[in-house]
Protein backbone atom coordinates (compact mmCIF):
# COMPACT_ATOMS: atom_id res chain seq x y z
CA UNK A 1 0.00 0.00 0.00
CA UNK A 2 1.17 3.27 -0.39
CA UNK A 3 2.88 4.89 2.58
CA UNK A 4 0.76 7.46 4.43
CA UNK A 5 2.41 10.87 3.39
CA UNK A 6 1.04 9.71 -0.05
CA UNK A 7 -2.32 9.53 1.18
CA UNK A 8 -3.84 13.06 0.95
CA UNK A 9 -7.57 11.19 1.57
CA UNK A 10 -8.83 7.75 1.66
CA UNK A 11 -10.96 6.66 -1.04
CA UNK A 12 -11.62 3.01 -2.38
CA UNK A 13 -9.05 0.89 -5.02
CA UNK A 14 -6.07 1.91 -2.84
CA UNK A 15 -5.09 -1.92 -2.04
CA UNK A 16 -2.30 -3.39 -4.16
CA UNK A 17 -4.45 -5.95 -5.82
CA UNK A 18 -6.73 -2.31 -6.76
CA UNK A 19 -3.67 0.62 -7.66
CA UNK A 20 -1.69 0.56 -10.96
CA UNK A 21 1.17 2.43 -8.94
CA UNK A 22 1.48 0.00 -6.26
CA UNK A 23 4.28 -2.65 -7.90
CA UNK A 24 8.23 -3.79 -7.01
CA UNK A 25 10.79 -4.61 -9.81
CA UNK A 26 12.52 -7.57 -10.16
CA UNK A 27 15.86 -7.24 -11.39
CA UNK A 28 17.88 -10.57 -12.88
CA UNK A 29 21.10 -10.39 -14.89
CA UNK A 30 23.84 -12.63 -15.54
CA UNK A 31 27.53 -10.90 -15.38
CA UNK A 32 31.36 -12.25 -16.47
CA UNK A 33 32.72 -15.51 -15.41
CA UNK A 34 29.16 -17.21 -14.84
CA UNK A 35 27.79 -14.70 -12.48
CA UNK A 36 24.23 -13.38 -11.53
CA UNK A 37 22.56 -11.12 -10.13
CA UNK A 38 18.89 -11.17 -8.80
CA UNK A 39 17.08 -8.21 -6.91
CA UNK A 40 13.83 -7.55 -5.75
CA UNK A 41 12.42 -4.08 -5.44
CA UNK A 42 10.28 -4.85 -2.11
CA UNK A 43 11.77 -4.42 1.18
CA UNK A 44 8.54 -6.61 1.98
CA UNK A 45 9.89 -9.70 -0.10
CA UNK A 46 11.36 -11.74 2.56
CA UNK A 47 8.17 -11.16 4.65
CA UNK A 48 5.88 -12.21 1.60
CA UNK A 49 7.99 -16.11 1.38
CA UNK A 50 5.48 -17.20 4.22
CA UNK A 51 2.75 -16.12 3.30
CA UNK A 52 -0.44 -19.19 2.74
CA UNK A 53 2.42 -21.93 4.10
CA UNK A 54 4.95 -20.84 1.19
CA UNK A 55 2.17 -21.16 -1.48
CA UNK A 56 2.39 -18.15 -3.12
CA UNK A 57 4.46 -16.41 -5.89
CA UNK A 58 7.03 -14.46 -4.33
CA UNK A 59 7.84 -18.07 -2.95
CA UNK A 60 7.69 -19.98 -6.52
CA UNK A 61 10.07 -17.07 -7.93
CA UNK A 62 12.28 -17.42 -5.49
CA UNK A 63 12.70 -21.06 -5.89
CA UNK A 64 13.09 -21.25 -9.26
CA UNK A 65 16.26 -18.17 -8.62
CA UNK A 66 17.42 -20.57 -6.49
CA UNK A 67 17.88 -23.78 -8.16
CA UNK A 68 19.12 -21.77 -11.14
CA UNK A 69 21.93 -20.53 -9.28
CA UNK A 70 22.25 -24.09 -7.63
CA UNK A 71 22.68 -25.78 -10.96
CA UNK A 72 26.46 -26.63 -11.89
CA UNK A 73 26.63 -24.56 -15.56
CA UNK A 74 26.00 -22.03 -16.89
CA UNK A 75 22.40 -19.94 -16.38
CA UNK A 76 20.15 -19.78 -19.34
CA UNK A 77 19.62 -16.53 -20.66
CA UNK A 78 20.97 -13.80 -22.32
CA UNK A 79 25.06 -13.95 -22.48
CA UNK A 80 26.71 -10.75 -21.53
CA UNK A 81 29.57 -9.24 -23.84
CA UNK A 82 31.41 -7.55 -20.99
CA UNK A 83 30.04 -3.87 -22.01
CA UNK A 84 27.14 -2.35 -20.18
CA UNK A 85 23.38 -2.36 -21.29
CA UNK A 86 24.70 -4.52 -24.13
CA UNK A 87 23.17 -8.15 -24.72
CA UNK A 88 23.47 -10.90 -27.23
């Protein structure tokens, strides 16, 4: 939800399920000599892993990260070419 000093009056559709503007980015990247990189935009992820006994997406997501990175290999995906912004 949007923090309070957003909030100049409560009306309805202000839920995150409701507001356009309510969202978190998800950032994943693969970097030189078989590296990654994954980032979440929500300092609420970690909380969200439990939520409905680890039935939910932020759960699922974070599994799948997780084996990826697990598996010997390399990830699949894009291969960076060692110059920024710039993908095969």
């Amino acid at each position: 939800m949007h923090v309070q000093e957003e909030i100049l009056y409560n009306y309805k559709g202000l839920r995150g399920t409701e507001d356009y503007q309510i969202r978190a980015d998800m950032t994943c990247f693969s970097t030189r000599n078989d590296g990654a990189v994954f980032c979440t935009g929500s300092i609420a992820w970690g909380h969200a892993l439990p939520y409905r006994n680890f039935d939910n997406n932020v759960s699922i997501i974070t599994d799948n990260v997780v084996n990826a990175f697990a598996k010997d290999g390399k990830l699949h995906g894009r291969e960076y070419i060692a110059e920024e912004k710039h993908w095969k």
